[in-house]
N, C-alpha and C. Protein backbone atom coordinates (compact mmCIF):
# COMPACT_ATOMS: atom_id res chain seq x y z
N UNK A 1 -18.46 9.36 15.62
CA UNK A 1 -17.02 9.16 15.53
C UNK A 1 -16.51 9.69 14.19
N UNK A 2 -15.40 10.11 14.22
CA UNK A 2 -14.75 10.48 12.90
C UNK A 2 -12.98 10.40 13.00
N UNK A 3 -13.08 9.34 12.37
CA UNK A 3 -11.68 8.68 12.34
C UNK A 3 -10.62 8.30 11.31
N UNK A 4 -9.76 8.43 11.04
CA UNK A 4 -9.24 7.67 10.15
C UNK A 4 -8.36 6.25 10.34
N UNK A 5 -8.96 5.32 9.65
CA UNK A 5 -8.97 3.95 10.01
C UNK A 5 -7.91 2.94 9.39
N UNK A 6 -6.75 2.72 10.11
CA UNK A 6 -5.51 2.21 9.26
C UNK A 6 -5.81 0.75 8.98
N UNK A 7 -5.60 -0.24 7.89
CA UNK A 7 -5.85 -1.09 8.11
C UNK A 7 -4.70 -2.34 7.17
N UNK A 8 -4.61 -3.37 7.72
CA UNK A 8 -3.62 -4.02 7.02
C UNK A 8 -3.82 -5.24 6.11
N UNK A 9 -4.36 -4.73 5.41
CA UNK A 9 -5.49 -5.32 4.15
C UNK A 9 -4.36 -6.80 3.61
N UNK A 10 -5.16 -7.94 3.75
CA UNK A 10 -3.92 -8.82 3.41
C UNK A 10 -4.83 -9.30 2.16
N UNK A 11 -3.47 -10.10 1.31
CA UNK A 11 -3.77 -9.93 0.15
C UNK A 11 -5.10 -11.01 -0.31
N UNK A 12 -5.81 -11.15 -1.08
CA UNK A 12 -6.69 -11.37 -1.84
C UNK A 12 -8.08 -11.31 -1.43
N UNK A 13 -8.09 -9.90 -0.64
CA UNK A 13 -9.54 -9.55 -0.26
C UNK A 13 -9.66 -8.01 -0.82
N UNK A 14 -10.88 -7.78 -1.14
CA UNK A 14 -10.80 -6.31 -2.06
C UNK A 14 -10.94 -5.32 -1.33
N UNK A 15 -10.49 -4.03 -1.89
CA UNK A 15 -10.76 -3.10 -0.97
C UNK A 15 -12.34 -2.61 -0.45
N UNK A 16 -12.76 -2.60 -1.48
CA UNK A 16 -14.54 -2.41 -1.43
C UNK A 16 -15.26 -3.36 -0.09
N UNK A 17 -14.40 -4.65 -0.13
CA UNK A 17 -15.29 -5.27 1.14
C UNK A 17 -14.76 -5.12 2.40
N UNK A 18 -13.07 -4.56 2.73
CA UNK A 18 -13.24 -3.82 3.65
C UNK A 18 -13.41 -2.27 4.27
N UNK A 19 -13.99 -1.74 2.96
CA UNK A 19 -15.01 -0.57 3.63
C UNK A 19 -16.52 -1.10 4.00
N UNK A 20 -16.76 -2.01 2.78
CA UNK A 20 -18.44 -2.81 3.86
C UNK A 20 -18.25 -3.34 5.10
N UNK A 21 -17.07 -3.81 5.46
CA UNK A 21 -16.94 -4.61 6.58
C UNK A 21 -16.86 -3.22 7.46
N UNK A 22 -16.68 -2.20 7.41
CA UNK A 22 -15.84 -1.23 8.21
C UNK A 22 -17.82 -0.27 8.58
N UNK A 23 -18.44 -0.24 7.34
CA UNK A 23 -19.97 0.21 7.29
C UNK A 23 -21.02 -0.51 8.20
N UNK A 24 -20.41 -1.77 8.17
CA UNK A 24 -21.40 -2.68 9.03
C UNK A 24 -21.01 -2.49 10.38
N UNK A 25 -19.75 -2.21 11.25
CA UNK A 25 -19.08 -1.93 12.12
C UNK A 25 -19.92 -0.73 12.95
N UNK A 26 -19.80 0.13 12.09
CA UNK A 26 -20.05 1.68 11.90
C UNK A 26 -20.97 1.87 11.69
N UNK A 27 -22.05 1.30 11.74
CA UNK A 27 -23.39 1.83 11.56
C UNK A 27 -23.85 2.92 12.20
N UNK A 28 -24.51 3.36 10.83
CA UNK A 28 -25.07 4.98 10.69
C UNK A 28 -23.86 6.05 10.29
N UNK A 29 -22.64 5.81 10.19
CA UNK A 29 -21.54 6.41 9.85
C UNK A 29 -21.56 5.89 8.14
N UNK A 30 -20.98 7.39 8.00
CA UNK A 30 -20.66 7.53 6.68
C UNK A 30 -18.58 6.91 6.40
N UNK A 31 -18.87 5.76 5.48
CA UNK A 31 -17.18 5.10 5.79
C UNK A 31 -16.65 5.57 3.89
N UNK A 32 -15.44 5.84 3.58
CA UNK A 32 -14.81 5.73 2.77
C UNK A 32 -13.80 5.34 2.70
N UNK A 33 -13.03 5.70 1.57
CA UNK A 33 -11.48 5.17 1.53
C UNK A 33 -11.02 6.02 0.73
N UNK A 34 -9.27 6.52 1.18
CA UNK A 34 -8.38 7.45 0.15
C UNK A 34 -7.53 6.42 -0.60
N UNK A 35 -7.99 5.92 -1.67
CA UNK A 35 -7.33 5.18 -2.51
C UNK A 35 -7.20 3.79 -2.35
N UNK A 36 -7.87 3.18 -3.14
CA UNK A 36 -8.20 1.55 -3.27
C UNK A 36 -6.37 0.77 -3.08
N UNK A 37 -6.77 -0.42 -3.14
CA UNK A 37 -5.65 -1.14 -2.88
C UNK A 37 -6.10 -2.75 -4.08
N UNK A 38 -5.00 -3.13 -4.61
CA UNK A 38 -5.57 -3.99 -6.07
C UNK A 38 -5.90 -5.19 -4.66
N UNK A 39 -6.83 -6.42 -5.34
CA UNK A 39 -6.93 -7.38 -4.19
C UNK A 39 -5.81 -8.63 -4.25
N UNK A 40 -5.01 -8.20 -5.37
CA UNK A 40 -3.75 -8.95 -5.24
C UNK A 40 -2.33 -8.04 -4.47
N UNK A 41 -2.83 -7.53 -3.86
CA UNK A 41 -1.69 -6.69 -3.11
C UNK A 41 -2.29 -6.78 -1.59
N UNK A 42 -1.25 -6.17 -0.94
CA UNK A 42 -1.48 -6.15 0.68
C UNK A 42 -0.80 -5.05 1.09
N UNK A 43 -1.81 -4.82 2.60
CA UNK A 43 -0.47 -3.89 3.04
C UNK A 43 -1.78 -2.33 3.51
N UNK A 44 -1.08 -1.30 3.65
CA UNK A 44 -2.05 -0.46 4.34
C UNK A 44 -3.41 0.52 3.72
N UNK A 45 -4.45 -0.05 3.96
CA UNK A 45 -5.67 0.98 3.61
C UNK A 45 -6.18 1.57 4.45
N UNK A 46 -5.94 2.95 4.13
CA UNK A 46 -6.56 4.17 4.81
C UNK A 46 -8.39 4.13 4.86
N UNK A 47 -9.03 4.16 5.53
CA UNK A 47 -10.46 4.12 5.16
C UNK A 47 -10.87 5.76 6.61
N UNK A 48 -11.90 6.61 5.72
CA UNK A 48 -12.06 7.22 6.70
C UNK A 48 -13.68 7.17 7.34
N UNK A 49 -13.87 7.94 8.36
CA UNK A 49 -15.80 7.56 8.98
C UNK A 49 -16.04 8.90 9.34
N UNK A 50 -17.09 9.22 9.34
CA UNK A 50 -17.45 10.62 10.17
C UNK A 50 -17.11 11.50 9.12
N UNK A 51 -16.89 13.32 9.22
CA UNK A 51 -16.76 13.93 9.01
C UNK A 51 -15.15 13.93 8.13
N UNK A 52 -14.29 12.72 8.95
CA UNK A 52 -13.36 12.93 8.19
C UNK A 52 -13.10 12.37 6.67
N UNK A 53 -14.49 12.02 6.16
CA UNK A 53 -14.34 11.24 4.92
C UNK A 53 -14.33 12.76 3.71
N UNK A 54 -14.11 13.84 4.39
CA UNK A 54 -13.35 15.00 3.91
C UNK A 54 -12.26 15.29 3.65
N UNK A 55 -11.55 14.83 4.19
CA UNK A 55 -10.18 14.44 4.34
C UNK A 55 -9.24 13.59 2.68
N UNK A 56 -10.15 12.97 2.49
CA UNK A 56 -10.14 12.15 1.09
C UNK A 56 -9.42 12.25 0.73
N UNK A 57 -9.53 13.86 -0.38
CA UNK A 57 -8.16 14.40 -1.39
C UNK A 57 -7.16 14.58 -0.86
N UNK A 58 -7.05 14.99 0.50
CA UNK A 58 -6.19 15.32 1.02
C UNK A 58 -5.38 14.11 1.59
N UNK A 59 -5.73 13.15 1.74
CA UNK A 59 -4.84 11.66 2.66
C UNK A 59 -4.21 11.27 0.84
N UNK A 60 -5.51 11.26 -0.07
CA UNK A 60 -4.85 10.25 -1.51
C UNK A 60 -4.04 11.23 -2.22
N UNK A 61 -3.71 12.92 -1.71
CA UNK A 61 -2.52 12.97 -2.19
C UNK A 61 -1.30 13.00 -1.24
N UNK A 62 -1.11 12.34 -0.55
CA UNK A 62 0.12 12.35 -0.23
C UNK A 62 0.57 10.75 -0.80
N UNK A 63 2.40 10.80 -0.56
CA UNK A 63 2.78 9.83 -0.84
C UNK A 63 2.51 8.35 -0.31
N UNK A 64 3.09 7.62 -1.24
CA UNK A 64 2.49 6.19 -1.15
C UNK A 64 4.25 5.40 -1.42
N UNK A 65 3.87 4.36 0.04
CA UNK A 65 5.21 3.46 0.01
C UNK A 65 5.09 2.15 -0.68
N UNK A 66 5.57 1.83 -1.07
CA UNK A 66 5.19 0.11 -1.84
C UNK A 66 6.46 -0.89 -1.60
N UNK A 67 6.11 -1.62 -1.28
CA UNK A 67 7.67 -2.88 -1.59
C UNK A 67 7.24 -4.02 -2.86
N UNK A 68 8.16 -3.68 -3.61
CA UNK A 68 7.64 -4.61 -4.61
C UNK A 68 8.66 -5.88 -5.14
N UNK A 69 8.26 -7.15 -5.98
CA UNK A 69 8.76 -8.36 -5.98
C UNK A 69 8.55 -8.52 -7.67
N UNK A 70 9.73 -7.96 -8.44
CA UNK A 70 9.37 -8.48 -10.19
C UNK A 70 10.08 -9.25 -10.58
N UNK A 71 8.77 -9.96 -10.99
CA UNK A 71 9.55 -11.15 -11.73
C UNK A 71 9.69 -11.10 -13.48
N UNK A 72 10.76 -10.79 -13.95
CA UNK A 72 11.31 -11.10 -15.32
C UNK A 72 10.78 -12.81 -15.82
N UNK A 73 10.57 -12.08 -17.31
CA UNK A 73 10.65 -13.24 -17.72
C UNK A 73 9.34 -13.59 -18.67
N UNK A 74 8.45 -13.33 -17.86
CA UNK A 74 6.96 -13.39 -17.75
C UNK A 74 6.28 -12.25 -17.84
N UNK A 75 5.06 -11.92 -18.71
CA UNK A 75 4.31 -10.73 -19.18
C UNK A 75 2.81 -11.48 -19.15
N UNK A 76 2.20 -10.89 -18.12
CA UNK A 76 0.53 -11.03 -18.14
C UNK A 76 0.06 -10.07 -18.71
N UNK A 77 -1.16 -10.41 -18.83
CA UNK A 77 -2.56 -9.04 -19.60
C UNK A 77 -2.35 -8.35 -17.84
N UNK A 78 -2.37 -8.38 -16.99
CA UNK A 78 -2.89 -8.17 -15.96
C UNK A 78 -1.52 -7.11 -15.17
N UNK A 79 -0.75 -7.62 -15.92
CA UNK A 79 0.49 -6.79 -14.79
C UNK A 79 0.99 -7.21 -13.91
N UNK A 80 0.56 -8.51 -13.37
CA UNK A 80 0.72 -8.97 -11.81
C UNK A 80 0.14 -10.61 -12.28
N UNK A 81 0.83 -11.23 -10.98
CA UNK A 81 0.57 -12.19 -11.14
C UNK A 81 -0.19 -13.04 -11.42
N UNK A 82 -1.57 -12.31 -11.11
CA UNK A 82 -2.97 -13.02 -11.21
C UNK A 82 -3.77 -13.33 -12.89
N UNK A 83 -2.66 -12.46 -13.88
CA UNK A 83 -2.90 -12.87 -15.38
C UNK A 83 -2.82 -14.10 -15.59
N UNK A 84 -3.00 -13.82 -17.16
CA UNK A 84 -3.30 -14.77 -17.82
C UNK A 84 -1.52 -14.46 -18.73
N UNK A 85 -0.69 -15.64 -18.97
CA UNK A 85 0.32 -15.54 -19.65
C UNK A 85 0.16 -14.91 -20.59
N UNK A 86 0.94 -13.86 -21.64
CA UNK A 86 0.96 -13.16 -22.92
C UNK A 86 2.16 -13.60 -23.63
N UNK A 87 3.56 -13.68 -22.69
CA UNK A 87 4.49 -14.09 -23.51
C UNK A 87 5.39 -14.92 -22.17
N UNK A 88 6.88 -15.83 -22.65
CA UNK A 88 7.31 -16.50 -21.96
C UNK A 88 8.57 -16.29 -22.10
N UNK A 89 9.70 -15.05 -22.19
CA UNK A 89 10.68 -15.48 -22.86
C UNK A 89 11.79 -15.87 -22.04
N UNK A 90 11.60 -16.25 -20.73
CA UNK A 90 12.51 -16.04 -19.95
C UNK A 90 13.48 -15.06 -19.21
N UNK A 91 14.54 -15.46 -18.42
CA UNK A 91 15.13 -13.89 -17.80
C UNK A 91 16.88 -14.57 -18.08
N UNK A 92 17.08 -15.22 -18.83
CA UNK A 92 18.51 -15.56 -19.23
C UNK A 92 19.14 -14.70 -19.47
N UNK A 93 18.44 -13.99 -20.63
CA UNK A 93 19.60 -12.72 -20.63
C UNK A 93 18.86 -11.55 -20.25
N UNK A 94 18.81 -11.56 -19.42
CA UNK A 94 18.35 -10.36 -18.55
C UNK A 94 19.61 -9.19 -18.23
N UNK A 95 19.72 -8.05 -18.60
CA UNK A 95 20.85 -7.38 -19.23
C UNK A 95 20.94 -6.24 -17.54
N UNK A 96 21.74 -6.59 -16.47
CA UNK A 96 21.50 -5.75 -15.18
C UNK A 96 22.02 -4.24 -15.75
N UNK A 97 22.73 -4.28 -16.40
CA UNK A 97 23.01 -2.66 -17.16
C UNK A 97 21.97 -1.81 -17.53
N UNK A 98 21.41 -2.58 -18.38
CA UNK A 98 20.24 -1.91 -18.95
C UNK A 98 19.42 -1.65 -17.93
N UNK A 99 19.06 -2.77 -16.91
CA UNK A 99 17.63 -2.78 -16.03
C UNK A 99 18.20 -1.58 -15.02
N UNK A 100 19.22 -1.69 -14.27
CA UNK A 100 19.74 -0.10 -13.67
C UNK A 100 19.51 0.82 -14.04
N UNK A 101 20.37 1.54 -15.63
CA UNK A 101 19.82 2.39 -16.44
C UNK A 101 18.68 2.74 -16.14
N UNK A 102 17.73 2.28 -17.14
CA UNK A 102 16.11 2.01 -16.83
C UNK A 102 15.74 2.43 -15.69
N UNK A 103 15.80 1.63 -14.37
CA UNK A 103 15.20 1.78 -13.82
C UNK A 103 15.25 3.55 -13.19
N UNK A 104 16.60 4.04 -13.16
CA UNK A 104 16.82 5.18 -13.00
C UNK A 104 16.53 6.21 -13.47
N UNK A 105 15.95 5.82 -14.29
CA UNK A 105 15.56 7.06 -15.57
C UNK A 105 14.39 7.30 -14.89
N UNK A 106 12.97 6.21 -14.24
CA UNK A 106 12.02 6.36 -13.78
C UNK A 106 11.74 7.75 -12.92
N UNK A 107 12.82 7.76 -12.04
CA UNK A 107 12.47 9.15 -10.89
C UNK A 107 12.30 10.59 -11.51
N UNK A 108 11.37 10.76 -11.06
CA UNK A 108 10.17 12.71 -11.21
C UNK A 108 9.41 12.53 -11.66
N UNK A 109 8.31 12.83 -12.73
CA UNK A 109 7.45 13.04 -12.99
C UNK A 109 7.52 12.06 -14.79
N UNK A 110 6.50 11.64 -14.92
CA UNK A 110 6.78 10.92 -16.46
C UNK A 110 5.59 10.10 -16.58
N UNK A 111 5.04 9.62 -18.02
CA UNK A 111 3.94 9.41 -18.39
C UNK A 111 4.07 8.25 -18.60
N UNK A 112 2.48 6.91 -17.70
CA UNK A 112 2.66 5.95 -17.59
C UNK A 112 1.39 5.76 -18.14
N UNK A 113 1.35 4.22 -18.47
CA UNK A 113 -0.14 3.60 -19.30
C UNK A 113 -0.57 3.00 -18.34
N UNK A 114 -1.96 3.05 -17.72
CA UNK A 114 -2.60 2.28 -16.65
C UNK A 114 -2.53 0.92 -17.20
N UNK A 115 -3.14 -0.14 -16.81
CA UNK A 115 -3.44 -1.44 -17.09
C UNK A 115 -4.55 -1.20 -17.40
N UNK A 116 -5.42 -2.41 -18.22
CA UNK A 116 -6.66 -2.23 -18.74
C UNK A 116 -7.42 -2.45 -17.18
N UNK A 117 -6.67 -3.88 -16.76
CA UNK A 117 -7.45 -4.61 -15.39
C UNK A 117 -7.10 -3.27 -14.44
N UNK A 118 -8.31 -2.54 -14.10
CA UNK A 118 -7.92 -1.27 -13.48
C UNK A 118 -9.49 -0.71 -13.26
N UNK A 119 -9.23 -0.27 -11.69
CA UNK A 119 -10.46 0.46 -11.66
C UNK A 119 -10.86 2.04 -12.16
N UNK A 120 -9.51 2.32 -12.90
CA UNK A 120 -9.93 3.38 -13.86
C UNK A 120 -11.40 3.79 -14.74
N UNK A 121 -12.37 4.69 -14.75
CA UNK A 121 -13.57 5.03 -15.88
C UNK A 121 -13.28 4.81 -16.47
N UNK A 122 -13.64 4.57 -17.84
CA UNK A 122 -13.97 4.95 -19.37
C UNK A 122 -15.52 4.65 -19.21
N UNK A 123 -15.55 5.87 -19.51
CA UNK A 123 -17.15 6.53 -19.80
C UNK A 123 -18.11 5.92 -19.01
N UNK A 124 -17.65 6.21 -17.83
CA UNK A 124 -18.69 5.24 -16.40
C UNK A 124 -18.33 4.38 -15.97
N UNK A 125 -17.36 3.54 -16.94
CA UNK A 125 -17.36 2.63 -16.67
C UNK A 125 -15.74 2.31 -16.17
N UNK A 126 -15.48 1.02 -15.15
CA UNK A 126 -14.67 0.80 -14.50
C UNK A 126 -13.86 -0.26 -16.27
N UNK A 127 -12.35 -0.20 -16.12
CA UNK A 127 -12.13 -0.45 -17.29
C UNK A 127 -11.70 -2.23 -16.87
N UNK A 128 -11.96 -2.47 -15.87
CA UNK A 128 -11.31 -3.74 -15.50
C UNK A 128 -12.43 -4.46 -16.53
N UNK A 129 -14.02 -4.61 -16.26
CA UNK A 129 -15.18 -5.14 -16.03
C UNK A 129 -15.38 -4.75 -17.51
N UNK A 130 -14.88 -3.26 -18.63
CA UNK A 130 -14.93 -3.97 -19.80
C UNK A 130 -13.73 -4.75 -20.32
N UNK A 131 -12.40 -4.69 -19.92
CA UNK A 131 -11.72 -5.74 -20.35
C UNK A 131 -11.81 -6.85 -19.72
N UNK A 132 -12.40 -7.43 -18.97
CA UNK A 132 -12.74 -9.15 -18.72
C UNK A 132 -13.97 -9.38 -19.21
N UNK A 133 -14.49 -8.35 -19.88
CA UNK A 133 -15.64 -8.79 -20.99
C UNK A 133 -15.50 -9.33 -22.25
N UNK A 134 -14.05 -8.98 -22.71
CA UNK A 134 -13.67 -9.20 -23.70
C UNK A 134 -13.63 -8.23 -24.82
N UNK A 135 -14.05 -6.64 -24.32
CA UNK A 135 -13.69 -5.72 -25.31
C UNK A 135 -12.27 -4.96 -25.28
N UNK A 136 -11.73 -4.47 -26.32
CA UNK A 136 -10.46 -3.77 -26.08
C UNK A 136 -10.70 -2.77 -25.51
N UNK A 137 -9.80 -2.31 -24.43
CA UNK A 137 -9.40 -1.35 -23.84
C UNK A 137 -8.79 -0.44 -23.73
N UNK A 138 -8.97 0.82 -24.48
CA UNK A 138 -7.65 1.77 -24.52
C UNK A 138 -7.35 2.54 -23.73
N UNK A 139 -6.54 2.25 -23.12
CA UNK A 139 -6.13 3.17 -21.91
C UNK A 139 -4.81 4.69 -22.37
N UNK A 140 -5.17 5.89 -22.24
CA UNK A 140 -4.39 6.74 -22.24
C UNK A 140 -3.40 7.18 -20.78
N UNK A 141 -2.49 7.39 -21.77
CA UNK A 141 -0.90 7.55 -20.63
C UNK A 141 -0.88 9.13 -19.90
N UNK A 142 -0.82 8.85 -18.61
CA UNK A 142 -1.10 10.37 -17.80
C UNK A 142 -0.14 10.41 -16.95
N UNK A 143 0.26 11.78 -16.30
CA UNK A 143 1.46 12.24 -15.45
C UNK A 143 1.51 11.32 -14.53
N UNK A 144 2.89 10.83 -13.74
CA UNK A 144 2.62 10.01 -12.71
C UNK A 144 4.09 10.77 -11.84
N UNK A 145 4.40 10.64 -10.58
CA UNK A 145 5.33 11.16 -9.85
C UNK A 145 6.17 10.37 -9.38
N UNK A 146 7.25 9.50 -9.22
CA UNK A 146 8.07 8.91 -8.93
C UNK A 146 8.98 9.51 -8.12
N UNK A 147 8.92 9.54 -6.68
CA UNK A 147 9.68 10.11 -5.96
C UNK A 147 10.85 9.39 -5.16
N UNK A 148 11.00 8.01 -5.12
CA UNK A 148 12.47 7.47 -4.90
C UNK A 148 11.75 6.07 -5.34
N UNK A 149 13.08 5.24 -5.98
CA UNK A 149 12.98 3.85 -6.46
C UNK A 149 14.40 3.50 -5.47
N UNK A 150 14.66 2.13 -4.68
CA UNK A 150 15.30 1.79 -3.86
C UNK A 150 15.46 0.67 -4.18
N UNK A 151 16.03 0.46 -4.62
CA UNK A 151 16.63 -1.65 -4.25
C UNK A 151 16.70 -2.38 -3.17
N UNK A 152 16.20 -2.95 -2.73
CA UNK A 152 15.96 -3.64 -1.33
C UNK A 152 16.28 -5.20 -1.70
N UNK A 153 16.49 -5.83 -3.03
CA UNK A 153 16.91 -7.13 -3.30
C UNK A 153 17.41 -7.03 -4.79
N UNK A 154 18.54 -7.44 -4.94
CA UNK A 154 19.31 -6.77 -6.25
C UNK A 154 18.80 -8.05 -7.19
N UNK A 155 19.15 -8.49 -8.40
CA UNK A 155 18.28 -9.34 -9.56
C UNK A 155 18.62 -10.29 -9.33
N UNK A 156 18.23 -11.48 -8.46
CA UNK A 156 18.11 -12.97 -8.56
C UNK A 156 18.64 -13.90 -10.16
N UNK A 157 19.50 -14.65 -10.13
CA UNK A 157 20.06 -15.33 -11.34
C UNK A 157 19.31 -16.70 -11.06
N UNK A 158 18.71 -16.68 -9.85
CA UNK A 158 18.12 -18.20 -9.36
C UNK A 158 16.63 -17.87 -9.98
N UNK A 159 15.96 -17.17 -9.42
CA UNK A 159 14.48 -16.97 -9.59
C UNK A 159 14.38 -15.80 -10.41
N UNK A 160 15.22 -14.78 -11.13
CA UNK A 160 14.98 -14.24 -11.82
C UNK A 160 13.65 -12.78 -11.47
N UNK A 161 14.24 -11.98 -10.29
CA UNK A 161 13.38 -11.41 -9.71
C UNK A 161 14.45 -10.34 -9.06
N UNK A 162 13.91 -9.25 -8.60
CA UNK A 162 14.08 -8.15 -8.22
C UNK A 162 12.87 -7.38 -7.33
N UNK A 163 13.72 -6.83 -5.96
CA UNK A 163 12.56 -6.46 -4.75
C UNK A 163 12.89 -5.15 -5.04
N UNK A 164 12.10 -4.18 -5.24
CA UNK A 164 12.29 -2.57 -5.33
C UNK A 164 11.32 -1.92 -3.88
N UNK A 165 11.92 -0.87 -3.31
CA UNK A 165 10.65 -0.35 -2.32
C UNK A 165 10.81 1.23 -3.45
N UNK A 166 9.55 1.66 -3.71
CA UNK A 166 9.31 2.91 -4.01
C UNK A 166 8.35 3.91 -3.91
N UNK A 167 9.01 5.23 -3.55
CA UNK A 167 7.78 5.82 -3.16
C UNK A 167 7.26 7.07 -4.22
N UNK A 168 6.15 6.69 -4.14
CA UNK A 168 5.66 7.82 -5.16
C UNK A 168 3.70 8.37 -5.14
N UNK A 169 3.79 8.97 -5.98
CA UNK A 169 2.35 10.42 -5.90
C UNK A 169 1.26 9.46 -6.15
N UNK A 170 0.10 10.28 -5.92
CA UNK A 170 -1.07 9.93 -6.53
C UNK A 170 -1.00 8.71 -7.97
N UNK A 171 -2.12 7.66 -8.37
CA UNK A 171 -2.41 7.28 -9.58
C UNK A 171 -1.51 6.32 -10.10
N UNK A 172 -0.57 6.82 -9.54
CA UNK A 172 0.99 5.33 -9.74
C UNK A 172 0.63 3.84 -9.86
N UNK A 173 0.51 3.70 -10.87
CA UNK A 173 0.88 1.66 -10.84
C UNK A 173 2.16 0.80 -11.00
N UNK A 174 1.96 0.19 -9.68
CA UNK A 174 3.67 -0.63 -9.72
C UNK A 174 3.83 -1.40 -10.54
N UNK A 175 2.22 -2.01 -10.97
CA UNK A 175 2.00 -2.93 -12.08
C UNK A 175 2.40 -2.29 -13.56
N UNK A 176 1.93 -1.30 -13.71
CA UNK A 176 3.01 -0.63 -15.05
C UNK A 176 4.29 -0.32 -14.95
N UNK A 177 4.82 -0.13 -14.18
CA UNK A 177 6.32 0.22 -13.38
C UNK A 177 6.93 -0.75 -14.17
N UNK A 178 6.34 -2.09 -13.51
CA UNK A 178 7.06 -3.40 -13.64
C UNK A 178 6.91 -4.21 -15.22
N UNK A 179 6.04 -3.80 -15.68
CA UNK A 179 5.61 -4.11 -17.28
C UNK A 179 6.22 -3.57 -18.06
N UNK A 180 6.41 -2.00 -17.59
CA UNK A 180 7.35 -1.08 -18.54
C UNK A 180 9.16 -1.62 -18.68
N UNK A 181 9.68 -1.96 -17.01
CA UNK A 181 10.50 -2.50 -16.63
C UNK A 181 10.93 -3.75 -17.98
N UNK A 182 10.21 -4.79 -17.89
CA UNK A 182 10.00 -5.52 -18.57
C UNK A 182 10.23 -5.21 -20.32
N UNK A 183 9.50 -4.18 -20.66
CA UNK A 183 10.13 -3.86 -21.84
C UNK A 183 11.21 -3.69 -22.00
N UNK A 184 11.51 -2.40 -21.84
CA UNK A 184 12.75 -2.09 -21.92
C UNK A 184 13.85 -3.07 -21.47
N UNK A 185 13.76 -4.15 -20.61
CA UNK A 185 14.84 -5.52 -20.67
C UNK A 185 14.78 -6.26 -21.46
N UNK A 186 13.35 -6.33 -22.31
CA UNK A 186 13.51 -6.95 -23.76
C UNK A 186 13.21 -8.49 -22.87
N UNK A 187 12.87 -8.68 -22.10
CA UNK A 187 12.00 -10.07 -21.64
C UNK A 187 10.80 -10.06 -20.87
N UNK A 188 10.11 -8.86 -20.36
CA UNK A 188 9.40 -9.32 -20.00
C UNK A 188 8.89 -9.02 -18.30
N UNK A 189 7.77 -8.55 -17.71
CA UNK A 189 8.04 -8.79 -16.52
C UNK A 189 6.63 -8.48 -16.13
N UNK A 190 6.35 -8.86 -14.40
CA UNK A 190 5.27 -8.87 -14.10
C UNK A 190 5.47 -8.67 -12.48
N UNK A 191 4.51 -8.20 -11.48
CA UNK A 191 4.48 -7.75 -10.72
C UNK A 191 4.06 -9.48 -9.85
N UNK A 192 5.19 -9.95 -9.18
CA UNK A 192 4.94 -10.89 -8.19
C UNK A 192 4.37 -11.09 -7.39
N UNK A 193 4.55 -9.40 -6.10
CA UNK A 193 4.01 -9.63 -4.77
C UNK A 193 4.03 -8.15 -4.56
N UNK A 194 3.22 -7.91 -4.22
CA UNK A 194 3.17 -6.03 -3.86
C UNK A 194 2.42 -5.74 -2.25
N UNK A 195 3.05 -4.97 -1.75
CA UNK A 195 2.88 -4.32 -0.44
C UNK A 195 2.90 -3.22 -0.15
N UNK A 196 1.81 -2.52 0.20
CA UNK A 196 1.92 -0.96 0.58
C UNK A 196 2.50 -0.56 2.06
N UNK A 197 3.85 -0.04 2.16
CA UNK A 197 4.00 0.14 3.35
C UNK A 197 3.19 0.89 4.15
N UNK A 198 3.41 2.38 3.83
CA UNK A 198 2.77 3.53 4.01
C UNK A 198 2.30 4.50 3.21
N UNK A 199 2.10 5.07 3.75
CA UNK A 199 1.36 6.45 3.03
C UNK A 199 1.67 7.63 4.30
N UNK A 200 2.35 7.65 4.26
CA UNK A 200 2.90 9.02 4.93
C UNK A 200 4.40 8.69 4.93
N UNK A 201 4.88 10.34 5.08
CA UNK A 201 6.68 10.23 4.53
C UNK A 201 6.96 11.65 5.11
N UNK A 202 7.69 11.32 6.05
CA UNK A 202 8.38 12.78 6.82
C UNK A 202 9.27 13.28 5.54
C-alpha cells in the first residue's frame, strides 16, 4: 500500500506515537510523517506509507491552516499553555490599536525565533530535551512565510483572548506568533488552544 494518511490527531498525544500506532497497523510498511504536530495542539497529521513517504518535502511544503486561541496577559517558557509561568502582567491595558497594527505587519515573509521547547537540532540534538534539562538554549531567528492572518474572534475584555485562523509556509510557530504578539502589546501572551485545520489551500 502507499498512501497518504489524514489523521485528526487530538490534543495531548504526540505525533511520534501516532506514526507507531500507524507502523504497527502497517506492518512491513515503511510509515512517516510531513511535519510533526506539538502534543498540545490538535487537528490534522499527514502521515505517509509505501512509496509515498517520498512525497515528504513535497506535502511539508505546502501550506498549513491553524486556528488559534491567545491568551494575553500571560508569558510561558513554553509558548503555549503547557509552560511554566515567566511573567503575569495581565491584559487590562491591552492596547487593540497596537495589537491590529502588529498583527498586520506579520503577513509575507519575516524572521521568527523558534521556542527553545521545540523539536528543532542543535547539534543532534532535539532542543526541547536540552532545554528541560536545564541548559540554555539559543535558538537563531530564520525566514518564516505568513500568508494570511484572519480574525475569527476579535479581543475578549472578559477572558482577555483573541481567535486568529492563519495560514502560512513551512517551519512557522503559532507559538512564536503569539509570544511575539505578546511583546509588542507590552503584556504578554501565550498560545491557549491550537488546531491545524489543513494543509492544503486552493
Amino acid at each position: 500500500m502507499n498512501a497518504l494518511i489524514l489523521i485528526n490527531k487530538p490534543e495531548g498525544i504526540r505525533s511520534t506515537f501516532c506514526v507507531g500506532a500507524a507502523k504497527k497497523k502497517l506492518a512491513g510498511l515503511k510509515v512517516g510523517h510531513s511535519g510533526t504536530l506539538d502534543s498540545t495542539a490538535s487537528g490534522l497529521l499527514v502521515l505517509l506509507a509505501g512509496h509515498a513517504t517520498r512525497l515528504s518535502e513535497f506535502v511539508m511544503s505546502l501550506p498549513k491552516i491553524y486556528r488559534a486561541e491567545i491568551q494575553f496577559g500571560v508569558e510561558t517558557d513554553t509558548y503555549d499553555y503547557s509552560g511554566k509561568k515567566i511573567s503575569e502582567r495581565g491584559y487590562e491595558n491591552f492596547d487593540e490599536k497596537i495589537f491590529y497594527d502588529s498583527l498586520f505587519s506579520f503577513s509575507g515573509v519575516r524572521l521568527q525565533t523558534p521556542p527553545a521547547v521545540s523539536a528543532i537540532k542543535i547539534e543532534g540534538k532535539a532542543a526541547y530535551k536540552l532545554a528541560r534539562s536545564g541548559q540554555d538554549v539559543e535558538m537563531k531567528s530564520r525566514p518564516v512565510f505568513f500568508r494570511e492572518i484572519k480574525i475569527s474572534a476579535p479581543f475578549s475584555k472578559e477572558k482577555g483572548t483573541v481567535e486568529l485562523e492563519i495560514s502560512c509556509g513551512r517551519g512557522t510557530y503559532i507559538r512564536s506568533l503569539a509570544h511575539d504578539l505578546g511583546k509588542l502589546t507590552g503584556c504578554g501572551a501565550h498560545v491557549k488552544k491550537l488546531e491545524r485545520c489543513r494543509k492544503f489551500q486552493s
